[in-house]
Protein backbone atom coordinates (compact mmCIF):
# COMPACT_ATOMS: atom_id res chain seq x y z
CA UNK A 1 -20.83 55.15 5.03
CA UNK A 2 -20.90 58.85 5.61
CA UNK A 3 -21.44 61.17 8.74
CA UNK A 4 -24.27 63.81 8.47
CA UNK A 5 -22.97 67.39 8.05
CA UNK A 6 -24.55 67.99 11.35
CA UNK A 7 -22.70 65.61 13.44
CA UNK A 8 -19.45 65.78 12.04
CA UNK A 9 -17.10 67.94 14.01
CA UNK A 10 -15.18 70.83 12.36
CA UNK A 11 -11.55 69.61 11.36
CA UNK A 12 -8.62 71.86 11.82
CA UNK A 13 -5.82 71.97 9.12
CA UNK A 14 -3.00 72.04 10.42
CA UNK A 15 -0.24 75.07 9.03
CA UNK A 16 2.27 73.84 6.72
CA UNK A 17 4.89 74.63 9.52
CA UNK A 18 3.59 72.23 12.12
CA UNK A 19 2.97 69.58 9.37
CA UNK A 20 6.41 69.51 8.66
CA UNK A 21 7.42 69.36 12.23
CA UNK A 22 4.89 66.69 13.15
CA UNK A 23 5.92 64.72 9.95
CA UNK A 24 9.93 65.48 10.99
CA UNK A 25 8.94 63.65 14.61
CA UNK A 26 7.15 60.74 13.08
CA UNK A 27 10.10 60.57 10.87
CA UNK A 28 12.35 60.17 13.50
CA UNK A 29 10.04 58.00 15.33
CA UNK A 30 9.59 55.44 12.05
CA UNK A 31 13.53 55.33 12.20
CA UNK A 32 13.91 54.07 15.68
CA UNK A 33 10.69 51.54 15.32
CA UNK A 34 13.13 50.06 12.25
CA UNK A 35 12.66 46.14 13.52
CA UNK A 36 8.66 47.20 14.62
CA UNK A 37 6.33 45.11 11.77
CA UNK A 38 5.81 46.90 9.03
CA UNK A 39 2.09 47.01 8.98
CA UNK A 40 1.81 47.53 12.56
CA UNK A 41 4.51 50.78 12.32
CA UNK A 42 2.78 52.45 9.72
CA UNK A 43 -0.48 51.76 11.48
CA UNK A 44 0.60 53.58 14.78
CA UNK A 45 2.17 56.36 12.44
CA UNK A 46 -0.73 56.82 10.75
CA UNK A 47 -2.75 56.59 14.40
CA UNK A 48 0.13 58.75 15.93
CA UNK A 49 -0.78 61.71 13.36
CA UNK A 50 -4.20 62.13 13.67
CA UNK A 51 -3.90 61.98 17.48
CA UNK A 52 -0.95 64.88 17.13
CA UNK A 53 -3.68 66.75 14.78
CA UNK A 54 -6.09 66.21 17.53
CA UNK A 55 -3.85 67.59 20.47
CA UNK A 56 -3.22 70.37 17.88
CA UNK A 57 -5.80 71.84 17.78
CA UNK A 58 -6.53 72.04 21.85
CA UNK A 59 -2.96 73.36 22.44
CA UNK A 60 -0.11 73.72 19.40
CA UNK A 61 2.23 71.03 17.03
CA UNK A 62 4.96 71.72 19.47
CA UNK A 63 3.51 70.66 22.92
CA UNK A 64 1.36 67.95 21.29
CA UNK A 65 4.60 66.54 20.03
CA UNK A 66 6.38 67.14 23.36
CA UNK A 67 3.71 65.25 25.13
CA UNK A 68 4.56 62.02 23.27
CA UNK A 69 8.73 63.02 24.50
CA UNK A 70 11.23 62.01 22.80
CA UNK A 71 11.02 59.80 19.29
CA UNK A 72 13.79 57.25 20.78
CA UNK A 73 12.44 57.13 23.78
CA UNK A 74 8.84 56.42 22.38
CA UNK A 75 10.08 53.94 20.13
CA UNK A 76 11.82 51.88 22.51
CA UNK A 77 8.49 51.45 24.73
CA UNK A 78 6.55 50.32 21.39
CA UNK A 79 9.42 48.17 20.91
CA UNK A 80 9.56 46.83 24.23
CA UNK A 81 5.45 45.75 23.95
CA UNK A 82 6.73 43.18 21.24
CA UNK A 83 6.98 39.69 22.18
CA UNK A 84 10.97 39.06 22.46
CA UNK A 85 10.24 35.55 20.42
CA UNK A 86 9.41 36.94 16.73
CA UNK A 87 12.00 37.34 14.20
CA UNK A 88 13.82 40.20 12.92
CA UNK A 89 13.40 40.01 9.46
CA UNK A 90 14.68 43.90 8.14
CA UNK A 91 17.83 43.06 10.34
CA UNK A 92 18.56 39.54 8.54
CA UNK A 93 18.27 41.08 5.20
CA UNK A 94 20.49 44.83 5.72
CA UNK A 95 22.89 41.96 7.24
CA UNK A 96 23.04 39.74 4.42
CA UNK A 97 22.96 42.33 2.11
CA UNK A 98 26.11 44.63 3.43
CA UNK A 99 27.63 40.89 3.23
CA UNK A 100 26.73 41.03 -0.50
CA UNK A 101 27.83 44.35 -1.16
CA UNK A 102 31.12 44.27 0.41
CA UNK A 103 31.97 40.94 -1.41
CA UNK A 104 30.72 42.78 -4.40
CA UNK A 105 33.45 45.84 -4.02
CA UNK A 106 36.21 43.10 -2.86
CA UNK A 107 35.83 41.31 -5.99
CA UNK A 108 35.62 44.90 -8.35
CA UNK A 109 38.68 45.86 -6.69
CA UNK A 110 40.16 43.11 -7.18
CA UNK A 111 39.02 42.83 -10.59
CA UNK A 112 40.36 46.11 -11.25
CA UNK A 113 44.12 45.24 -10.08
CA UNK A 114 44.10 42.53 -12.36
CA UNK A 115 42.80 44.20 -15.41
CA UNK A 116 46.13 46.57 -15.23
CA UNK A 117 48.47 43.47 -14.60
CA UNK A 118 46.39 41.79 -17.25
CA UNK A 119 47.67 44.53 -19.77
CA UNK A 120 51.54 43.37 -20.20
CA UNK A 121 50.64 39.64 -19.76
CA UNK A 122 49.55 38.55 -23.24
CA UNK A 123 46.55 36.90 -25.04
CA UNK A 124 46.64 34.64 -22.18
CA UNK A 125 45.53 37.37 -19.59
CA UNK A 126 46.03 36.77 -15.86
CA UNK A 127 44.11 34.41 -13.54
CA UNK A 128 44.25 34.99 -10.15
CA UNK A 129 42.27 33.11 -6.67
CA UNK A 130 40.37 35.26 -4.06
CA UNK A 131 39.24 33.02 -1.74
CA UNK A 132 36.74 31.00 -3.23
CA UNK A 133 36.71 32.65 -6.77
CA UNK A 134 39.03 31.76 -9.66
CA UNK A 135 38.94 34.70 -12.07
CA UNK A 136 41.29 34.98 -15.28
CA UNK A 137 41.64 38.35 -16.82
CA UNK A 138 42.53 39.11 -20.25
CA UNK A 139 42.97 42.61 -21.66
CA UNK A 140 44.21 43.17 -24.97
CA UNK A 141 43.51 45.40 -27.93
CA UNK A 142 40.94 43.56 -29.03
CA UNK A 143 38.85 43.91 -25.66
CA UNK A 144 38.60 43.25 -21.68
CA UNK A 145 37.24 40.42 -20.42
CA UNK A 146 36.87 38.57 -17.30
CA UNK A 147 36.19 35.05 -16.57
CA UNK A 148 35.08 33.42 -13.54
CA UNK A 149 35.14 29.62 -12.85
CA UNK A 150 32.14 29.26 -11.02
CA UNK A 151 32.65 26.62 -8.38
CA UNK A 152 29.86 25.96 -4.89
CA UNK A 153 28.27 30.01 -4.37
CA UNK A 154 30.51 30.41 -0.70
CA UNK A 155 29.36 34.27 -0.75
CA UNK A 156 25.47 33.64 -1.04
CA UNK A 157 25.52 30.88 1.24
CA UNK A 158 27.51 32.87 3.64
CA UNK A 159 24.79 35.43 2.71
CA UNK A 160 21.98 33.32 3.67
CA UNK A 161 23.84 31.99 6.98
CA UNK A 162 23.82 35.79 8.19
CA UNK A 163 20.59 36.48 7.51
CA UNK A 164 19.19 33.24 9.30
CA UNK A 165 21.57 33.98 12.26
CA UNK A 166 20.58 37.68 12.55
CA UNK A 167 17.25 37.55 11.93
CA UNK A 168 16.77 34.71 14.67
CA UNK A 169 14.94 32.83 11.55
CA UNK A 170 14.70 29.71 14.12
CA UNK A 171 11.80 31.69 16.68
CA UNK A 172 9.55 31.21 13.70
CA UNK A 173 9.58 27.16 15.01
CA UNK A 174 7.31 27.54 18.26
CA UNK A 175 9.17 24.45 19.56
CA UNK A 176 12.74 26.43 19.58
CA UNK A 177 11.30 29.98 20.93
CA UNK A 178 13.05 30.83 23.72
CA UNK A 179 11.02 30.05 28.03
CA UNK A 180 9.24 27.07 25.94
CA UNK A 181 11.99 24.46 26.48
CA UNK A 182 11.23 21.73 29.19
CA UNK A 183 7.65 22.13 29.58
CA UNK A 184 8.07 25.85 30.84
């Protein structure tokens, strides 16, 4: 459905130097609203500009962005609206993930010590514990390779176990959300 020419109101185009300021604030704002739902955020961005287009054009990009104050301090109050019960999903996951990653370089270090002591030990190579993780090493002039004995998966379970405890997976049960125990 359209609006007739007649009673659609003139829109103002911003300059490219206020675009780029007003898209530098709802930058910053986007990074502080990090645990805000994703739909939701880029919902109230996409609100947030056309009311900072709006305000533009009755004053300038600068005070229509200073009338909203400071990204952080914006962010928090949209934050704060949320119900303190829901899970934090993006948290769980960047949580579980560094795990990952870490583990990942630990192991590629360590890897990468044994692949020069693997050199002068023979045909038989080097195997070696960390932690959880039997690897043997062999590296010979025919070619490198590495070996793992693959026993229960410790790092993605560990993995998992962050991301359920950081996330607070358990407030998506309404019977464990926190105020609803003993009838309150």
């Amino acid at each position: 459905m359209s609006i007739p020419a007649s009673s659609a109101t003139p829109r103002h185009r911003p300059s490219l130097r206020e675009r780029l300021r007003r898209e530098a604030y709802l930058l910053d704002l986007q990074v502080w609203l990090d645990t805000y739902p994703g739909r939701r955020r880029r919902a109230l961005v996409r609100q947030l500009r056309a009311d900072l287009d709006a305000a533009a054009v009755e004053s300038s990009m600068s005070e229509a962005i200073a009338s909203l104050g400071d990204a952080r301090t914006l962010a928090r109050e949209y934050l704060d609206l949320l119900p303190r019960d829901r899970p934090r999903w993006q948290v769980g996951s960047a949580w579980a993930l560094g795990w990952l990653a870490a583990w990942l370089l630990v192991v590629g270090v360590f890897v990468a010590a044994l692949l020069q002591v693997a050199a002068g030990a023979g045909p038989d190579g080097v195997r070696a514990r960390l932690l959880w993780a039997e690897l043997t090493v062999r590296n010979t002039e025919a070619g490198v390779s590495v070996e793992s004995l693959a026993g229960f998966p410790w790092s993605l379970v560990i993995a998992l176990t962050l991301f359920l405890f950081v996330s607070r997976a358990w407030r998506v049960v309404p019977a464990l959300r926190p105020g609803r125990r003993g009838g309150a």
